[in-house]
C-alpha atoms as a PDB file:
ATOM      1  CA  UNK A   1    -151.186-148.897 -35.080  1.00  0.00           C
ATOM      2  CA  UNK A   2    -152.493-149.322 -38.394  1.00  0.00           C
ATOM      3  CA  UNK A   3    -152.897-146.602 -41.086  1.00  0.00           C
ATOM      4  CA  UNK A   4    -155.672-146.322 -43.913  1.00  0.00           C
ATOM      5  CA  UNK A   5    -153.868-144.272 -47.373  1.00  0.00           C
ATOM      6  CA  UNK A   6    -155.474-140.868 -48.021  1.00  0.00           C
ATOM      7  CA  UNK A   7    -158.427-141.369 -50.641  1.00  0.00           C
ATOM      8  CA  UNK A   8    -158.084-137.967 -52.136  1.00  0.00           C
ATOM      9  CA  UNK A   9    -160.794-137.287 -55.116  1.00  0.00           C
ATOM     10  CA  UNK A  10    -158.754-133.582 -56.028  1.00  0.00           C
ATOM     11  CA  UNK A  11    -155.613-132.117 -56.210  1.00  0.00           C
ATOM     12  CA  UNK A  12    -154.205-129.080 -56.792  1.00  0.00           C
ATOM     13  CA  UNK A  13    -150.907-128.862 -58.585  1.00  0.00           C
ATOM     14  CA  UNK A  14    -149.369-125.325 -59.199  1.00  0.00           C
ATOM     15  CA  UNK A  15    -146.744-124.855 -61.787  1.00  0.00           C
ATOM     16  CA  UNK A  16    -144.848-121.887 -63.474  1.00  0.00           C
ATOM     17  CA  UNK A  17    -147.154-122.547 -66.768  1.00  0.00           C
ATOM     18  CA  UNK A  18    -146.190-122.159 -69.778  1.00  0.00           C
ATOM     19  CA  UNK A  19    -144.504-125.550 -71.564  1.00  0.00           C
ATOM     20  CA  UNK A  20    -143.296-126.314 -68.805  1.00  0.00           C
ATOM     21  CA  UNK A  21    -146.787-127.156 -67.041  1.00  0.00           C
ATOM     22  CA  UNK A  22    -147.677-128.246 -70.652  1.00  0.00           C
ATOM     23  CA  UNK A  23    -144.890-130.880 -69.844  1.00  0.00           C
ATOM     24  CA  UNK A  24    -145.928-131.690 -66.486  1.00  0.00           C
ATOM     25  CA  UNK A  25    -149.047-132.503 -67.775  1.00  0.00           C
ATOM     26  CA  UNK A  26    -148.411-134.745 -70.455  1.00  0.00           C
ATOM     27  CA  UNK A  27    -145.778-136.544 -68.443  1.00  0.00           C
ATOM     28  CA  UNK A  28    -146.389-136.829 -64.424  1.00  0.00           C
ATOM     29  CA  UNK A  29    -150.015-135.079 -64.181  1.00  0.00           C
ATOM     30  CA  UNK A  30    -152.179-136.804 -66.678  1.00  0.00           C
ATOM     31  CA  UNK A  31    -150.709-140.921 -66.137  1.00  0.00           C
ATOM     32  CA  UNK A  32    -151.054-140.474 -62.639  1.00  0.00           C
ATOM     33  CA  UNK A  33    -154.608-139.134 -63.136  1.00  0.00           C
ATOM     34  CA  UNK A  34    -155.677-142.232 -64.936  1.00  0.00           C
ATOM     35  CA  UNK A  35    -153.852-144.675 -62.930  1.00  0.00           C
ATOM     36  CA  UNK A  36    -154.968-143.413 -59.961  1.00  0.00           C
ATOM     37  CA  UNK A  37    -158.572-141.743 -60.136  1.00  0.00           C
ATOM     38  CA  UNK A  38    -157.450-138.528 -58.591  1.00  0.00           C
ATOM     39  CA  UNK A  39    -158.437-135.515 -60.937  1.00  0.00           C
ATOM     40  CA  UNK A  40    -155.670-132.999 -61.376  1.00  0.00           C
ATOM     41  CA  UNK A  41    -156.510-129.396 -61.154  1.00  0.00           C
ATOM     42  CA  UNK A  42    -154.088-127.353 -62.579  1.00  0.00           C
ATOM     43  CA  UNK A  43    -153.005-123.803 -61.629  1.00  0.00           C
ATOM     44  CA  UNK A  44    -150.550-121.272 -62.251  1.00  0.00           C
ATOM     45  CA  UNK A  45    -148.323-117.941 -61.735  1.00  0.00           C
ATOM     46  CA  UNK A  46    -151.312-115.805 -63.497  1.00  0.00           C
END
């Protein structure tokens, strides 16, 4: 059996905010945006 990968356009990543989503962000969320074409949307405790 052969499997297709998941095409996803969105996803939601949920964080604890603050500098450490402002980390995230800069170093996992935003590269993998570009390199892959998936938007990010961000969300947090609040």
């Amino acid at each position: 059996m052969k499997y297709a990968p998941a095409l996803a356009q969105d996803m939601m990543f949920t964080s604890w905010g603050g500098t450490t989503q402002d980390a995230q962000t800069e170093f996992w969320a935003d590269p993998f945006s570009l390199a892959s074409g998936t938007a990010i949307l961000q969300e947090g405790p609040t």
